[in-house]
PDB file of N, CA and C in Angstrom:
ATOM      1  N   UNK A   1     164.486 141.338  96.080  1.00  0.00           N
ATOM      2  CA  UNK A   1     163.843 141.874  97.280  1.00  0.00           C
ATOM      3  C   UNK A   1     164.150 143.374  97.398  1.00  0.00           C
ATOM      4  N   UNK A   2     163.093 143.827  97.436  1.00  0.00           N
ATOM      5  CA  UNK A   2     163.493 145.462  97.827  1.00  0.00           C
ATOM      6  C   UNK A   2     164.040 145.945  99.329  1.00  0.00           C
ATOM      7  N   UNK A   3     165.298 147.173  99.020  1.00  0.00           N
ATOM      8  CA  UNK A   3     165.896 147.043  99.947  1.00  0.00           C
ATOM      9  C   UNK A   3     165.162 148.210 101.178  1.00  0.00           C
ATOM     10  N   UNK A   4     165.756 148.255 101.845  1.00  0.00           N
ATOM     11  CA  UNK A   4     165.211 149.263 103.726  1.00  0.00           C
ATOM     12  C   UNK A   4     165.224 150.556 102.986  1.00  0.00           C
ATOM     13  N   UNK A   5     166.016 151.336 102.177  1.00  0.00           N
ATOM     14  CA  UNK A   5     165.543 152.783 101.710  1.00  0.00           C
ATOM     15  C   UNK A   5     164.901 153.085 100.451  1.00  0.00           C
ATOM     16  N   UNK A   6     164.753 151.739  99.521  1.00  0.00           N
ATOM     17  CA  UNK A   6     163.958 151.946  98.728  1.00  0.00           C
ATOM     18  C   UNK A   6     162.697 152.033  99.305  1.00  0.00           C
ATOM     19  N   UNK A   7     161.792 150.744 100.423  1.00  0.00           N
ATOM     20  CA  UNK A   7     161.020 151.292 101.193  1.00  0.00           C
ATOM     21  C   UNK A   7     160.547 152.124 101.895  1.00  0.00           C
ATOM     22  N   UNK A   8     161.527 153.176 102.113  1.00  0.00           N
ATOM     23  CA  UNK A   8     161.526 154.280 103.225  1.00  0.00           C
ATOM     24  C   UNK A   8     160.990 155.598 101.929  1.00  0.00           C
ATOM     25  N   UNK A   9     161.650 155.330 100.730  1.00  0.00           N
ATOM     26  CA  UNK A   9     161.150 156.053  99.694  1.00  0.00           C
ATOM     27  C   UNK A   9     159.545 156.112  98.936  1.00  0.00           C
ATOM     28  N   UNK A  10     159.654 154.839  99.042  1.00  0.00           N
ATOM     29  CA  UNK A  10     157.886 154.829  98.882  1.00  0.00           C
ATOM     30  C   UNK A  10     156.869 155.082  99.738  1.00  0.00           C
ATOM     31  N   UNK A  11     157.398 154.761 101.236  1.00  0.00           N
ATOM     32  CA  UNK A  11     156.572 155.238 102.563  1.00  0.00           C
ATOM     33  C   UNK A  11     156.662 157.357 102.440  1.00  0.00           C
ATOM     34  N   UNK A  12     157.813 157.543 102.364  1.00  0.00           N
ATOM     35  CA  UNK A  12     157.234 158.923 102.084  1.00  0.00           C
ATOM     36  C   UNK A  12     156.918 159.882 100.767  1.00  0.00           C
ATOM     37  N   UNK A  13     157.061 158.890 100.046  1.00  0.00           N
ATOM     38  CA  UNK A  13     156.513 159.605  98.974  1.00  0.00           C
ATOM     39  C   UNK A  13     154.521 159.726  99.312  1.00  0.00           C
ATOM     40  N   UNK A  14     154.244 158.100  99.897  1.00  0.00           N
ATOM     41  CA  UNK A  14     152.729 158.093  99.583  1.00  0.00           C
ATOM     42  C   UNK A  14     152.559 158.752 101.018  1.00  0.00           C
ATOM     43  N   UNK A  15     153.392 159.217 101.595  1.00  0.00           N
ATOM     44  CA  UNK A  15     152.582 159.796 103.058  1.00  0.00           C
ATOM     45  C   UNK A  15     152.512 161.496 102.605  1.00  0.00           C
ATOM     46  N   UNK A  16     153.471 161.906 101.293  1.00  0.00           N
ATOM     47  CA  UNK A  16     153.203 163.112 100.526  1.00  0.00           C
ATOM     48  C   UNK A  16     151.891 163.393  99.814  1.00  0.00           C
ATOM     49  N   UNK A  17     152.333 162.132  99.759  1.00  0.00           N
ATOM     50  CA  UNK A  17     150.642 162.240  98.141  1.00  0.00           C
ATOM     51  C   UNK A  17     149.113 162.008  98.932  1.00  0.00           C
ATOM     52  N   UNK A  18     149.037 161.528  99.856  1.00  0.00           N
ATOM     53  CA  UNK A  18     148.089 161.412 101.154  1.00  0.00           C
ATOM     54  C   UNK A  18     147.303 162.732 101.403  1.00  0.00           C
ATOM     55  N   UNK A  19     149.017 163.351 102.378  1.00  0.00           N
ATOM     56  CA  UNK A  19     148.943 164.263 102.659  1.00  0.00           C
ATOM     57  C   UNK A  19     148.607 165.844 101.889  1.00  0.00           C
ATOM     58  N   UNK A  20     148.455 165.748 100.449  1.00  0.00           N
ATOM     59  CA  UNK A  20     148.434 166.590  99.508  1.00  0.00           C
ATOM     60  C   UNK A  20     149.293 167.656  99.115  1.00  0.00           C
ATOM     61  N   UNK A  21     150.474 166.746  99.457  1.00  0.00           N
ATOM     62  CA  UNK A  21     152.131 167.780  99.307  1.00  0.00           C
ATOM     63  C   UNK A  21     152.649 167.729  98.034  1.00  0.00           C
ATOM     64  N   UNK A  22     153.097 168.533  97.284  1.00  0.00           N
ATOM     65  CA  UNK A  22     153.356 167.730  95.747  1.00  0.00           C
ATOM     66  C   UNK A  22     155.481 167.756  96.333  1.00  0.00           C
ATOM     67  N   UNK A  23     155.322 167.111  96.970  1.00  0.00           N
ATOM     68  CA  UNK A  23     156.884 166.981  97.291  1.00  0.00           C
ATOM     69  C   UNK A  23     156.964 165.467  97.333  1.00  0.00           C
ATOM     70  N   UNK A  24     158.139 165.475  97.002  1.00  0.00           N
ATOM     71  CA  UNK A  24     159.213 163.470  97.095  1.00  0.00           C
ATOM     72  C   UNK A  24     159.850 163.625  97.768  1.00  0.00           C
ATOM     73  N   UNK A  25     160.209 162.307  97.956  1.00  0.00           N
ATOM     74  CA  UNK A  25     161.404 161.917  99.280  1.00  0.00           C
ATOM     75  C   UNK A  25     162.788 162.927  98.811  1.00  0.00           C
ATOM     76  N   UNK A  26     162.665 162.525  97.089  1.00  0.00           N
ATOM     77  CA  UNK A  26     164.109 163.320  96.809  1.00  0.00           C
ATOM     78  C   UNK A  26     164.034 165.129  96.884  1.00  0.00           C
ATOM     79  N   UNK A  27     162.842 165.398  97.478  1.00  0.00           N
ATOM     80  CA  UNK A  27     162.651 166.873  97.859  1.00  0.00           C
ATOM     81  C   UNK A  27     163.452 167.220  99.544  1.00  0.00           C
ATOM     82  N   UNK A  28     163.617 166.287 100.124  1.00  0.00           N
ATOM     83  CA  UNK A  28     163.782 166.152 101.518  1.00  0.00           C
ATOM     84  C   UNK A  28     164.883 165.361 102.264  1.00  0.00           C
ATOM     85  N   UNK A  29     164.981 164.313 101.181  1.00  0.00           N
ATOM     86  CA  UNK A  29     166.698 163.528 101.401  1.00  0.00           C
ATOM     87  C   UNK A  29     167.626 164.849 101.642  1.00  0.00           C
ATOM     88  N   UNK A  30     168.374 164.833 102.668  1.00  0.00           N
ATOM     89  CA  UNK A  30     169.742 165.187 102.912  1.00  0.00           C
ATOM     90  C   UNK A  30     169.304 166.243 103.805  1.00  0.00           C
ATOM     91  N   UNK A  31     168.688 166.829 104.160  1.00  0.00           N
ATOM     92  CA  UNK A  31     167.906 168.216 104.976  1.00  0.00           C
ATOM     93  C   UNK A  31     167.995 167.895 106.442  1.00  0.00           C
ATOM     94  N   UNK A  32     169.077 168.308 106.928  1.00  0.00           N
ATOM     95  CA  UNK A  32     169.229 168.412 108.653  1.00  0.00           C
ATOM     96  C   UNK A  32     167.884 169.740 109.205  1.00  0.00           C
ATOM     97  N   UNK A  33     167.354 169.753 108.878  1.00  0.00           N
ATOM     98  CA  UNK A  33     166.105 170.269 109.771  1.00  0.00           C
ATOM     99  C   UNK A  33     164.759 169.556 110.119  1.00  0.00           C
ATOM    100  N   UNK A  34     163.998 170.229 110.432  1.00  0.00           N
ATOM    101  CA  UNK A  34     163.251 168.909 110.976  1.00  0.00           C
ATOM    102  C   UNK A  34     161.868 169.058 109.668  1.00  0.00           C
ATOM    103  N   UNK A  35     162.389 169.064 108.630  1.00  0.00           N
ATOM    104  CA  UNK A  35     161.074 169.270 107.902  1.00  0.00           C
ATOM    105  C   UNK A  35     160.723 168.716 107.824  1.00  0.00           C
ATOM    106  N   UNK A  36     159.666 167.642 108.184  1.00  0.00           N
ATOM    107  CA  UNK A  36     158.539 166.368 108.708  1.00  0.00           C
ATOM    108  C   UNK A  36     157.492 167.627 109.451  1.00  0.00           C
ATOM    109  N   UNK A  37     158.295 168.609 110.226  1.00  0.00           N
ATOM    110  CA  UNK A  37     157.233 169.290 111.115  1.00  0.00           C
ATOM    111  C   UNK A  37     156.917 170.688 110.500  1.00  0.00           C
ATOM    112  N   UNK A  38     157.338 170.767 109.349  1.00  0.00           N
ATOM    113  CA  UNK A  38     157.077 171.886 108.557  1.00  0.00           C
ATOM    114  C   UNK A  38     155.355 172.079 107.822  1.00  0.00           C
ATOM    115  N   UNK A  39     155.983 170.294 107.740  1.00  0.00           N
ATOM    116  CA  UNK A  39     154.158 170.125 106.957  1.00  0.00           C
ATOM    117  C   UNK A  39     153.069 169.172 106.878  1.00  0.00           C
ATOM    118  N   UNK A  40     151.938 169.283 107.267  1.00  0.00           N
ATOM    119  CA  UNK A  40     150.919 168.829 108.137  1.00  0.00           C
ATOM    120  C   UNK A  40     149.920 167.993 107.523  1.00  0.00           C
ATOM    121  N   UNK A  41     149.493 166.817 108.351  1.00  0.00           N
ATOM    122  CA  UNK A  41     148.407 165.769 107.402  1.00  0.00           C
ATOM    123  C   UNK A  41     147.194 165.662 108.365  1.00  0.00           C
ATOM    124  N   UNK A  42     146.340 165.544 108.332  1.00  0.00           N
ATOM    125  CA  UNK A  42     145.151 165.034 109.185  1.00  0.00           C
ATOM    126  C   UNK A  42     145.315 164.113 110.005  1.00  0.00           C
ATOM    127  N   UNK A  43     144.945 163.760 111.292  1.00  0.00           N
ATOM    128  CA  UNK A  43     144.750 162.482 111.885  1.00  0.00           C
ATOM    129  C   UNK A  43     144.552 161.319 110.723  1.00  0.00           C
ATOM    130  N   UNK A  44     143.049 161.682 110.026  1.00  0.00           N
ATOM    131  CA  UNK A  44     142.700 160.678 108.662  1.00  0.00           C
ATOM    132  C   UNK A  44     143.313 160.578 107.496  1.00  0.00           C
ATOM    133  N   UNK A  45     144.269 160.965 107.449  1.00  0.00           N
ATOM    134  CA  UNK A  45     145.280 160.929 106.328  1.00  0.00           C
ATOM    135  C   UNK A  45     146.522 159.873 107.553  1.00  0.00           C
ATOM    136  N   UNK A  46     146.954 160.745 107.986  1.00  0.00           N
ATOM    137  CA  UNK A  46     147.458 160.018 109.094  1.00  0.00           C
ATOM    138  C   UNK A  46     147.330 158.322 109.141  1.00  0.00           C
ATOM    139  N   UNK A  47     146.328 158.494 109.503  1.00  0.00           N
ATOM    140  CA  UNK A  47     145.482 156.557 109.897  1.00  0.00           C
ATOM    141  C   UNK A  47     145.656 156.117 108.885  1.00  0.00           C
ATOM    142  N   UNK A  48     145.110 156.637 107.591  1.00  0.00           N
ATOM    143  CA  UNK A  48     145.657 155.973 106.155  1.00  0.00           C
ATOM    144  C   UNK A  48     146.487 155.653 105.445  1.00  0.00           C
ATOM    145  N   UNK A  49     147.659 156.553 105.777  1.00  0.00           N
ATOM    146  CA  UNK A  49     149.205 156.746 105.477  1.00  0.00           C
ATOM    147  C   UNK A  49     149.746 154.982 106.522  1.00  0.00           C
ATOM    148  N   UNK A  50     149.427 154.797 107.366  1.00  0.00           N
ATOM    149  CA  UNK A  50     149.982 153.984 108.090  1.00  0.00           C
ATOM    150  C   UNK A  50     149.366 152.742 108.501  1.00  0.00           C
ATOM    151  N   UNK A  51     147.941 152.765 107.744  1.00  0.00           N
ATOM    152  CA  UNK A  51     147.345 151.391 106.898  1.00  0.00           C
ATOM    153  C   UNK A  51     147.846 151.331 105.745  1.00  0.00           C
ATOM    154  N   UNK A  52     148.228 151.509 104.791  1.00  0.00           N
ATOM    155  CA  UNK A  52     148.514 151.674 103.649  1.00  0.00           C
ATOM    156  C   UNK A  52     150.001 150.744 103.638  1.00  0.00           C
ATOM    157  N   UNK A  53     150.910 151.740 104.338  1.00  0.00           N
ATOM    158  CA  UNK A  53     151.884 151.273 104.817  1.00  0.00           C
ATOM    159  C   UNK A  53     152.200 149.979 105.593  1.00  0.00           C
ATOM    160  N   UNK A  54     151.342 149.619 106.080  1.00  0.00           N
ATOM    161  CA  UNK A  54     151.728 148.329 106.712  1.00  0.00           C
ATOM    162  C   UNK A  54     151.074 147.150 105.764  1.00  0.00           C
ATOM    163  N   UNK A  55     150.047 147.203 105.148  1.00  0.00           N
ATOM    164  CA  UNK A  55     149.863 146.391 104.094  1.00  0.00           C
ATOM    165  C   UNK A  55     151.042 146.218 102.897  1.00  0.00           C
ATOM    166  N   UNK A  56     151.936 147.551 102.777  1.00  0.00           N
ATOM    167  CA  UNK A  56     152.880 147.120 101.776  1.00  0.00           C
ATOM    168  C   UNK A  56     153.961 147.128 102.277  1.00  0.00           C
ATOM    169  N   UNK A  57     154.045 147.028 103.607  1.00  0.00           N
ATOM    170  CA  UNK A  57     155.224 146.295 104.256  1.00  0.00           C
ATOM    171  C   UNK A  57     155.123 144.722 104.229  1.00  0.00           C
ATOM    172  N   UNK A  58     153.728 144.550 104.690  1.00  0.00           N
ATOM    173  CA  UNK A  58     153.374 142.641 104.851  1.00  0.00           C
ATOM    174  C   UNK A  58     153.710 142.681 103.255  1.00  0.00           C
ATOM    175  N   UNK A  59     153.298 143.263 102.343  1.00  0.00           N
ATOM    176  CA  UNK A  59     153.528 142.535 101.196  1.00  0.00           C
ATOM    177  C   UNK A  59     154.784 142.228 100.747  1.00  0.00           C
ATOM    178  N   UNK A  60     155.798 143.684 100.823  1.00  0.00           N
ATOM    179  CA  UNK A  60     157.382 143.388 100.245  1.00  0.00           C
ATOM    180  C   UNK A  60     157.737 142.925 101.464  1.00  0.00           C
ATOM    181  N   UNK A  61     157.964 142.678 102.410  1.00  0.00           N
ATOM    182  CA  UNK A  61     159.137 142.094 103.114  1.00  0.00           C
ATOM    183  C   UNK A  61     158.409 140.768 104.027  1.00  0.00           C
ATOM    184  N   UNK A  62     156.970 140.584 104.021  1.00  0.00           N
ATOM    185  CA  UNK A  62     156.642 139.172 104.505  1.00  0.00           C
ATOM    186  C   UNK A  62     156.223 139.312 105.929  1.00  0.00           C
ATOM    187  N   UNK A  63     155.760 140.315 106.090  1.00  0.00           N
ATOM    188  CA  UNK A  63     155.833 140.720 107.995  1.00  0.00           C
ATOM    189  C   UNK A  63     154.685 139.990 107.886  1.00  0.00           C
ATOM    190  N   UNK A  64     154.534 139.886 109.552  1.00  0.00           N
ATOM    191  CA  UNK A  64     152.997 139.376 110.371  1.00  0.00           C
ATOM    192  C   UNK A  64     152.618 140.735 110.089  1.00  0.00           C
ATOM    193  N   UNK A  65     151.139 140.889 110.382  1.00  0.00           N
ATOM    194  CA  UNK A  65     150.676 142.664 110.891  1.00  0.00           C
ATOM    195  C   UNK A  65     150.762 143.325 111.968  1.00  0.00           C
ATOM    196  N   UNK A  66     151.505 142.228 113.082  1.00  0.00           N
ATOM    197  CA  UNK A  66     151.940 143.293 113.875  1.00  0.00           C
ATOM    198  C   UNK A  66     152.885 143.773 113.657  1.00  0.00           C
ATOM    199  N   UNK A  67     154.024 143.014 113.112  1.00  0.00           N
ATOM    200  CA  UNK A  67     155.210 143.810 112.726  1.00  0.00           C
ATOM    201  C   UNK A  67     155.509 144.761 111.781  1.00  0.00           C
ATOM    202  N   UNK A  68     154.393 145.112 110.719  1.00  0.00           N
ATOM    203  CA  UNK A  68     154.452 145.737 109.955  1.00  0.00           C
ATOM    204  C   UNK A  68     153.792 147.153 110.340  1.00  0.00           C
ATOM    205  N   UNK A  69     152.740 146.788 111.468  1.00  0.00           N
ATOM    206  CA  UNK A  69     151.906 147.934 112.099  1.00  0.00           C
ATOM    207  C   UNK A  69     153.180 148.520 113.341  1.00  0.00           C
ATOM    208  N   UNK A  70     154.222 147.766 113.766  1.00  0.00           N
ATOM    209  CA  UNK A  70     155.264 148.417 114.746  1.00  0.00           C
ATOM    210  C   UNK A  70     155.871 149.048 113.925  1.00  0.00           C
ATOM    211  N   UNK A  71     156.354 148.743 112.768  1.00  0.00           N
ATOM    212  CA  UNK A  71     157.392 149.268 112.377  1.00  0.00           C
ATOM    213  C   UNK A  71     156.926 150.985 111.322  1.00  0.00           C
ATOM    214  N   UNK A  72     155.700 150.729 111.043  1.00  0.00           N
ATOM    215  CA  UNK A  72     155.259 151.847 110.657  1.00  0.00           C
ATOM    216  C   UNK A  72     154.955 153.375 111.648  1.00  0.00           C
ATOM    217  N   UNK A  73     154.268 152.517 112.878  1.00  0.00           N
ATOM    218  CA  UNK A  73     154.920 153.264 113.821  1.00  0.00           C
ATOM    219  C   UNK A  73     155.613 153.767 114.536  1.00  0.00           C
ATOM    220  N   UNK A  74     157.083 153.134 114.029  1.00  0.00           N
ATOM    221  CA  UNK A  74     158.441 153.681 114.073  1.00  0.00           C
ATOM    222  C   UNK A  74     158.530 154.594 113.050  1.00  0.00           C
ATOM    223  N   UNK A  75     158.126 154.683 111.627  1.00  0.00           N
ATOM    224  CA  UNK A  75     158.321 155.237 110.545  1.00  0.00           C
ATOM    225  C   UNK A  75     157.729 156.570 111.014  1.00  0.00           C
ATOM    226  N   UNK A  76     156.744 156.581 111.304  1.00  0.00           N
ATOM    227  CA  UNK A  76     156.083 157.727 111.609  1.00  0.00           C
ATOM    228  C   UNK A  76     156.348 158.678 112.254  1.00  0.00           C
ATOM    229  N   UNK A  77     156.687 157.998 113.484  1.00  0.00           N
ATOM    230  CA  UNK A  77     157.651 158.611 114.844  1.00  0.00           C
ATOM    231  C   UNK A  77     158.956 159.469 114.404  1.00  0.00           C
ATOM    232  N   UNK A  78     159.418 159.167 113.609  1.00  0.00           N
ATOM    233  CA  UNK A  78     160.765 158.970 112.651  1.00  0.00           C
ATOM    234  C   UNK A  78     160.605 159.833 112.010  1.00  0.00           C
ATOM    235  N   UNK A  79     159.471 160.008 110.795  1.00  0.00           N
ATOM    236  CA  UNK A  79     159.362 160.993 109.722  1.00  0.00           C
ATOM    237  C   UNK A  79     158.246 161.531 109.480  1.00  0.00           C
ATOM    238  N   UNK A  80     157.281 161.041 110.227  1.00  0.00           N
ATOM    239  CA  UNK A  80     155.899 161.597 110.019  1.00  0.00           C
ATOM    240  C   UNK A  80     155.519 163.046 110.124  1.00  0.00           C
ATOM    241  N   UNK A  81     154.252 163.308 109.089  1.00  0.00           N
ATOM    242  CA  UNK A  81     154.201 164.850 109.314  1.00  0.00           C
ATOM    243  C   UNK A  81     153.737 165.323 110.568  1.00  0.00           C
ATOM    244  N   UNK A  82     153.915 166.200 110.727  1.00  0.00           N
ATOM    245  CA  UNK A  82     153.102 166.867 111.981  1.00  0.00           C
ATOM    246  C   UNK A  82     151.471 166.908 111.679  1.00  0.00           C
ATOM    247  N   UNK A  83     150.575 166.281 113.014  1.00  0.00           N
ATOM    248  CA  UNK A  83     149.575 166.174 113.011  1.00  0.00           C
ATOM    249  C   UNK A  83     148.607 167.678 112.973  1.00  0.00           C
ATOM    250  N   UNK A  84     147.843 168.196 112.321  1.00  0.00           N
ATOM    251  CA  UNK A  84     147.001 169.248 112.325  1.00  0.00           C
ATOM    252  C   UNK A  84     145.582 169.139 113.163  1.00  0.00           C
ATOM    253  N   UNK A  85     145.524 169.903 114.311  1.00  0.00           N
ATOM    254  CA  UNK A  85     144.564 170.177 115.002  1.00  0.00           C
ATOM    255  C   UNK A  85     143.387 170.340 114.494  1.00  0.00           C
ATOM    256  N   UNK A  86     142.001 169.700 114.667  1.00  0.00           N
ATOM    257  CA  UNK A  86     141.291 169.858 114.139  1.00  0.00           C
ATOM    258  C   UNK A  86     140.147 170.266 115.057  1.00  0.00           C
ATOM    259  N   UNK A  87     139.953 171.556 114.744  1.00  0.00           N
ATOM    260  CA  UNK A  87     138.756 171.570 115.946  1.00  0.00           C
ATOM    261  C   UNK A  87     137.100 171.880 115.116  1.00  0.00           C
ATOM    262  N   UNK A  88     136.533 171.980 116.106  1.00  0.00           N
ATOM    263  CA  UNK A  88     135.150 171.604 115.794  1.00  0.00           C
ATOM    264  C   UNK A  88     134.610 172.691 115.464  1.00  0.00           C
ATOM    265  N   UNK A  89     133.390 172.860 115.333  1.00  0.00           N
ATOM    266  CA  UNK A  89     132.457 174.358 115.288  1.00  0.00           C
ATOM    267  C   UNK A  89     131.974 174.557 116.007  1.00  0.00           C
ATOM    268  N   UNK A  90     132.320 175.778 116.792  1.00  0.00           N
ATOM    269  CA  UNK A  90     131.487 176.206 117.791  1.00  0.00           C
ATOM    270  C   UNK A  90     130.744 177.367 117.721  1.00  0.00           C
ATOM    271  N   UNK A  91     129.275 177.186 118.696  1.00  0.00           N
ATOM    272  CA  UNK A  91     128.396 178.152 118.232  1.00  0.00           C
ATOM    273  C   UNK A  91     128.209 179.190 119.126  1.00  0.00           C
TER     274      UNK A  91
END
């Protein structure tokens, strides 16, 4: 069974690769600053990062989908990138 930080390693690696960061978890392990808010993903990267994630939570550890959809939204809360404003075109 895979363990709680091997998971936490694959959740941010693919919320890197999503996000189009060429950085790894082992770029960011040990860093007392808040770099999660350094660098930025889309809402739709976002939404995907944390579907993604909860499907391979139900898969390695057996969750219902709600529990896998709570706990990703703990993950996120936790380590997620900072969301990028997206505004529209105006004429």
């Amino acid at each position: 069974m895979y363990k709680k930080q091997e998971i936490l390693v694959e959740l941010i690696n693919k919320m890197f690769e999503l996000a189009g960061h060429s950085l790894k978890y082992e770029d960011v392990v040990g860093r007392q600053d808040n770099w999660f808010q350094q660098y930025t993903m889309t809402q739709d990267q976002n939404d995907e990062w944390r579907k993604w994630g909860a499907k391979y939570l139900r898969k390695k550890k057996r969750w219902t989908k709600g529990m896998a959809e709570r706990e990703m939204a703990m993950v996120d809360l936790y380590c997620g990138l900072k969301i990028e404003k997206e505004f529209g075109l105006q004429n």
